[in-house]
N, C-alpha and C. Protein backbone atom coordinates (compact mmCIF):
# COMPACT_ATOMS: atom_id res chain seq x y z
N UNK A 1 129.70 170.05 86.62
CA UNK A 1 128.95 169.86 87.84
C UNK A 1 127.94 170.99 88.00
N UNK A 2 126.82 170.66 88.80
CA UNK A 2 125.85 171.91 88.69
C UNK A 2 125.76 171.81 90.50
N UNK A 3 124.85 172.97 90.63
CA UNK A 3 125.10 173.01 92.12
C UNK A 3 124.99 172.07 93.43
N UNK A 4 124.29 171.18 93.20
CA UNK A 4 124.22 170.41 94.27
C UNK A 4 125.42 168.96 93.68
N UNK A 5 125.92 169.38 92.81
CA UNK A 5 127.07 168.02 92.47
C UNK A 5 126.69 167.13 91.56
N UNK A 6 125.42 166.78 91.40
CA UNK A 6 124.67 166.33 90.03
C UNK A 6 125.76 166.70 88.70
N UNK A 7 126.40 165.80 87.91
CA UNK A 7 126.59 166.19 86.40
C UNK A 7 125.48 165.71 85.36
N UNK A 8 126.06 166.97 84.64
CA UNK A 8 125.17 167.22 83.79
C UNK A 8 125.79 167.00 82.26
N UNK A 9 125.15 165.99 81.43
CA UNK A 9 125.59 165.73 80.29
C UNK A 9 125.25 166.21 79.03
N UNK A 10 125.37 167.00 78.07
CA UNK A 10 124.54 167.36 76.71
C UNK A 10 125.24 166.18 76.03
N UNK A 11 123.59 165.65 75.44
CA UNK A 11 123.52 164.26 74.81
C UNK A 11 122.88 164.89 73.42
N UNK A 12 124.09 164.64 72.19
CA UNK A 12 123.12 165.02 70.71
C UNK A 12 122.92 163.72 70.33
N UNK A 13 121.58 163.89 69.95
CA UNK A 13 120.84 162.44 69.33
C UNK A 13 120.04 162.96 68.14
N UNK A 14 121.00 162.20 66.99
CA UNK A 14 120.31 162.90 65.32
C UNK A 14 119.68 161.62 64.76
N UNK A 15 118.86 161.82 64.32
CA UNK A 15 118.01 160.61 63.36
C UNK A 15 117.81 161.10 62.18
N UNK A 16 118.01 160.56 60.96
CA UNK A 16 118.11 160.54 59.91
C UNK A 16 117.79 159.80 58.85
N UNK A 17 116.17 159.41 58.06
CA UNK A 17 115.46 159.10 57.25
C UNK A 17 116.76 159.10 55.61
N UNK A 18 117.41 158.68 55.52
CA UNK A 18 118.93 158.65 54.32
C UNK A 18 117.90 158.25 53.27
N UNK A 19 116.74 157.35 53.13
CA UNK A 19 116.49 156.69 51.86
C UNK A 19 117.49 156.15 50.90
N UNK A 20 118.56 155.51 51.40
CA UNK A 20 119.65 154.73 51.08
C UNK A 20 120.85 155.29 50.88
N UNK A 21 121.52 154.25 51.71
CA UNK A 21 122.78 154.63 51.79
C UNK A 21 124.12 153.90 51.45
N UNK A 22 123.52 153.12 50.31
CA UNK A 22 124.68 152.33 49.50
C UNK A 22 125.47 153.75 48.37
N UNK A 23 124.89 154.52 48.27
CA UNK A 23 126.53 155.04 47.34
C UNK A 23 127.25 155.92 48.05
N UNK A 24 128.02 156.71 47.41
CA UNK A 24 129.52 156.93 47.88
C UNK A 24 128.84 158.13 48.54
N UNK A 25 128.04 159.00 47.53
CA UNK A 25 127.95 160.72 47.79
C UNK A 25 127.16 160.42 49.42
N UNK A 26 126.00 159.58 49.24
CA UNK A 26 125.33 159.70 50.75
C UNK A 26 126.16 159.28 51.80
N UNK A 27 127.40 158.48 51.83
CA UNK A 27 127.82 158.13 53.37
C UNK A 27 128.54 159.66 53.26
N UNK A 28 129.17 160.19 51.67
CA UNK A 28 129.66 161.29 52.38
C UNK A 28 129.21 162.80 52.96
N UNK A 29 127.70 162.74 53.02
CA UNK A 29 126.60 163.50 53.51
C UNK A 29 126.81 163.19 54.52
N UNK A 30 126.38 161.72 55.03
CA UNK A 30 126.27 161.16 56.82
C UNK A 30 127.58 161.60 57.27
N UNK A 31 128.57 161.43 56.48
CA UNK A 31 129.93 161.69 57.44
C UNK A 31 130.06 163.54 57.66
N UNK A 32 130.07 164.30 56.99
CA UNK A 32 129.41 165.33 56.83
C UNK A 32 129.26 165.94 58.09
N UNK A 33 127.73 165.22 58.04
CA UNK A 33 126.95 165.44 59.12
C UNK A 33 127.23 164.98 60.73
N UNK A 34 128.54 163.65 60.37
CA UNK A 34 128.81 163.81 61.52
C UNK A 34 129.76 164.22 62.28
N UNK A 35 130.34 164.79 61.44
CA UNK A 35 131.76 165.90 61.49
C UNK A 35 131.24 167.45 62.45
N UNK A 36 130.24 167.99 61.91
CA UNK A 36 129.14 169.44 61.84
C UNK A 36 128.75 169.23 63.39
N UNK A 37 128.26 168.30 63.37
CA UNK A 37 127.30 167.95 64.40
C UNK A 37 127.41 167.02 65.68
N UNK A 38 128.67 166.22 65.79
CA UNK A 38 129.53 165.34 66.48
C UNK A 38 128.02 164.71 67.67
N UNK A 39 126.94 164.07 67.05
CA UNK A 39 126.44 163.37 68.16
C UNK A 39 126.72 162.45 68.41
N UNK A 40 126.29 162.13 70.04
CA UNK A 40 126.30 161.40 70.89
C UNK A 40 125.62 159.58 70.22
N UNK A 41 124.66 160.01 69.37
CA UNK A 41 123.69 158.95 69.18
C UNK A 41 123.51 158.99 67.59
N UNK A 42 123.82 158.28 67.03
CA UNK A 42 123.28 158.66 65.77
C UNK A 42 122.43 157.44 64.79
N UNK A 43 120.90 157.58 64.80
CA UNK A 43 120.19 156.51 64.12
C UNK A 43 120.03 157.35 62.55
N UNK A 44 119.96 155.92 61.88
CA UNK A 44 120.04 156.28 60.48
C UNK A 44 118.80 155.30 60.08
N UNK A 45 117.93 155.36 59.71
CA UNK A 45 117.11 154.58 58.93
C UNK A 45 116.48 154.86 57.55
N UNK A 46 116.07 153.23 56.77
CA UNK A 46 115.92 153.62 54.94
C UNK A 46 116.92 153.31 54.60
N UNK A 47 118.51 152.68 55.16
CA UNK A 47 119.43 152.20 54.57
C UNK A 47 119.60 151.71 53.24
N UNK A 48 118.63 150.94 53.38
CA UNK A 48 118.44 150.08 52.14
C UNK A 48 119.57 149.31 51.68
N UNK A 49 120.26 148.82 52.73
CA UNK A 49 121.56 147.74 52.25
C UNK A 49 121.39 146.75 52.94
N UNK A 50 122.30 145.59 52.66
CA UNK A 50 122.13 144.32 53.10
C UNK A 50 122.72 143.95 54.36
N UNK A 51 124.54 144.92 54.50
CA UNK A 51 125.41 144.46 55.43
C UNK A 51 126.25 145.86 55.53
N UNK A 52 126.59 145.53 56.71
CA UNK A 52 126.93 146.61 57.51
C UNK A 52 128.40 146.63 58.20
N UNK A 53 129.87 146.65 57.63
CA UNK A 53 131.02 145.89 58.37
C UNK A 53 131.65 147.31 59.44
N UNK A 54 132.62 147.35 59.83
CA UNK A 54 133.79 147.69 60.26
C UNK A 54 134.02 148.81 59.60
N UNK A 55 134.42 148.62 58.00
CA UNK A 55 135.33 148.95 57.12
C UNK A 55 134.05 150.23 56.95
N UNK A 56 132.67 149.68 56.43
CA UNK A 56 131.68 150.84 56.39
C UNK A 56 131.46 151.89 57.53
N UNK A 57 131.35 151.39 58.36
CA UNK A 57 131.08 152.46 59.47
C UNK A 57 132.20 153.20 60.07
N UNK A 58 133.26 153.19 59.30
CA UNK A 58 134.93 153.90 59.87
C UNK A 58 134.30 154.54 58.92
N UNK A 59 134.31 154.70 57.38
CA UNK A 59 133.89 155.30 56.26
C UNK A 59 132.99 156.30 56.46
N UNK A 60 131.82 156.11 57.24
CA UNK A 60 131.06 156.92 58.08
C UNK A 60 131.38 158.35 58.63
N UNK A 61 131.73 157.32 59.68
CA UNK A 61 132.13 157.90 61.18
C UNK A 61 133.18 158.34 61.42
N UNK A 62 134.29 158.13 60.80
CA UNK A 62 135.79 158.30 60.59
C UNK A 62 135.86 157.71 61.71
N UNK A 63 137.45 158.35 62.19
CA UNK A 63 138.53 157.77 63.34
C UNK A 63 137.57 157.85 64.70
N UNK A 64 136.86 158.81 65.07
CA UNK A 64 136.26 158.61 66.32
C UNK A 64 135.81 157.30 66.64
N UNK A 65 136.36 156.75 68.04
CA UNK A 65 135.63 155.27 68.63
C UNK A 65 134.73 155.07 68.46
N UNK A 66 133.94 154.20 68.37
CA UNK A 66 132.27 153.89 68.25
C UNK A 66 131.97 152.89 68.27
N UNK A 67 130.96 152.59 68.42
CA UNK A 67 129.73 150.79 68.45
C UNK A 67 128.91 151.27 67.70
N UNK A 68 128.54 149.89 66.97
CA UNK A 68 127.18 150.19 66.18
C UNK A 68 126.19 149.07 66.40
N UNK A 69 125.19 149.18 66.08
CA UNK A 69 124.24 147.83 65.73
C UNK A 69 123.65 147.64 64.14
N UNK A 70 123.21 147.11 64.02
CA UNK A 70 122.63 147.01 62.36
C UNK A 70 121.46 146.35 61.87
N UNK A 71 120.48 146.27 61.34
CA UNK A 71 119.67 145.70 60.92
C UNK A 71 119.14 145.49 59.53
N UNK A 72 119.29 145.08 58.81
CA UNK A 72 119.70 144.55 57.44
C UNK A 72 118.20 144.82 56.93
N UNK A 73 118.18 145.94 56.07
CA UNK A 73 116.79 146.20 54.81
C UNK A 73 116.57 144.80 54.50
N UNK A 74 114.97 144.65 54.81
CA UNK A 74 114.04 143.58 54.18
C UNK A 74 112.68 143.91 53.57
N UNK A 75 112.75 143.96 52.59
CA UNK A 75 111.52 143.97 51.87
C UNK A 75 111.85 145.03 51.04
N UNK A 76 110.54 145.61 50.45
CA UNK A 76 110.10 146.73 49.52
C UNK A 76 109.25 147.85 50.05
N UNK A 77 109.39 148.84 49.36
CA UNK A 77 108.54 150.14 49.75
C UNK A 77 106.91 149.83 49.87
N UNK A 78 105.79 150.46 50.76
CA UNK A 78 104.65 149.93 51.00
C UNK A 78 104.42 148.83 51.16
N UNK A 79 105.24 147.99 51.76
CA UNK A 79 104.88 146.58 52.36
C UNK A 79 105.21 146.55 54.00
N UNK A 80 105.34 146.99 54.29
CA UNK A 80 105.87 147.24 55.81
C UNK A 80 107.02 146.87 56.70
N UNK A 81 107.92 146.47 55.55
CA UNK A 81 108.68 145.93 56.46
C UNK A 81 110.01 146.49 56.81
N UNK A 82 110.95 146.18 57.28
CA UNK A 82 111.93 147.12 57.27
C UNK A 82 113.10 147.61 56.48
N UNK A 83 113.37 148.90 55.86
CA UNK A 83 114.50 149.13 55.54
C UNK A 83 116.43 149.20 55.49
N UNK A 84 115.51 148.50 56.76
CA UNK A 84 117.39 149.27 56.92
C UNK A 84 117.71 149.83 58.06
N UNK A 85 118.23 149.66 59.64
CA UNK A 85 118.60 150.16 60.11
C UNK A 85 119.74 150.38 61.18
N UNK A 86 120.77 151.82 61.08
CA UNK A 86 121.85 151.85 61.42
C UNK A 86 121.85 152.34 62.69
N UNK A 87 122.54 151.85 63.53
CA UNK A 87 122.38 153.32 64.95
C UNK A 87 123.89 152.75 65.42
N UNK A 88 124.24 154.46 65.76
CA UNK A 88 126.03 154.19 66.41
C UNK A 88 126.00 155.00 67.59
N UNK A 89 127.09 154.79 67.96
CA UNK A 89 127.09 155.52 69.29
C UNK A 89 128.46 155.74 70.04
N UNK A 90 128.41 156.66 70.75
CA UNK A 90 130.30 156.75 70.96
C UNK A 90 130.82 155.36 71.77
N UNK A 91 131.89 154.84 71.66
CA UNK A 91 132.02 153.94 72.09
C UNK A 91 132.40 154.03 74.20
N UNK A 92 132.54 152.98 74.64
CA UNK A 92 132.22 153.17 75.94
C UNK A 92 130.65 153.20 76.86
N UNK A 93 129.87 153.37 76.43
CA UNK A 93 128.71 153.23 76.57
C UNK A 93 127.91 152.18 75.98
N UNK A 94 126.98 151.59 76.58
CA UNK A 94 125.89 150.69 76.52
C UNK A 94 124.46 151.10 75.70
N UNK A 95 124.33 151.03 74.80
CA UNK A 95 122.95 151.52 74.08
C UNK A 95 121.96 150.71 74.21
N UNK A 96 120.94 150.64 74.91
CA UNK A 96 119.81 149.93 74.58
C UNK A 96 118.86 150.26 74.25
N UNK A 97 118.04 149.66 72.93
CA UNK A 97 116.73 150.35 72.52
C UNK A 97 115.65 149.44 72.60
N UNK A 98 114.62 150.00 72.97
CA UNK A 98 113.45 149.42 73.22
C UNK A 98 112.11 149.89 72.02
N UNK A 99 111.76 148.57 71.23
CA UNK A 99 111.54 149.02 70.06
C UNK A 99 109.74 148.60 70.51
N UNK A 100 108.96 149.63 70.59
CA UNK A 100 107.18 149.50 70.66
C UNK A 100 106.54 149.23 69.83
C-alpha cells in the first residue's frame, strides 16, 4: 500500500526476439530466463514452430501457474508475415493485447 491506500504493483514484462524455439537448448535458455527473472508477462516472438501444447509451455515455464496464447509461424523470412508468436502470463489474470 502507498500512502493514500492506492496498491502498487511491480509488473516485469520481458520480450524476447528467440529466432526459434523448436530445440531443446533454446526452451532451456527461455526457461532460464524465466527462473532469473520471474516476469509477470512474458512475449516471445520468431518462434518459428507450428504448435504450441500444455506439455510445451510447462517445459518452459515449469510448475508456476500460467495462461498462454499462441500464434502459429507462417511464412518465411522477408516476406512479412508472421513468425511465431508466444505470450504467457501468470495465471489468474486476463491478458489482452491490442495489436496496431
Amino acid at each position: 500500500m502507498v500512502g493514500g491506500g492506492e496498491r502498487v504493483w511491480e509488473m516485469k514484462i520481458v520480450s524476447w526476439n528467440v529466432r526459434g524455439l523448436g530445440g531443446l537448448e533454446k526452451r532451456k535458455e527461455v526457461r532460464d530466463l524465466v527462473r532469473e527473472k520471474t516476469p509477470f508477462i512474458m512475449c516471445i516472438q520468431e518462434t518459428k514452430i507450428q504448435s504450441c501444447d500444455d506439455f510445451m509451455c510447462s517445459s518452459i515455464w515449469g510448475a508456476q501457474p500460467h495462461a498462454f496464447s499462441f500464434r502459429p509461424s507462417n511464412g518465411a523470412s522477408g516476406v512479412g508475415l508472421l513468425y511465431g508468436i508466444l505470450r504467457r502470463w501468470k495465471s489468474g489474470f486476463q491478458l489482452v493485447v491490442n495489436i496496431f
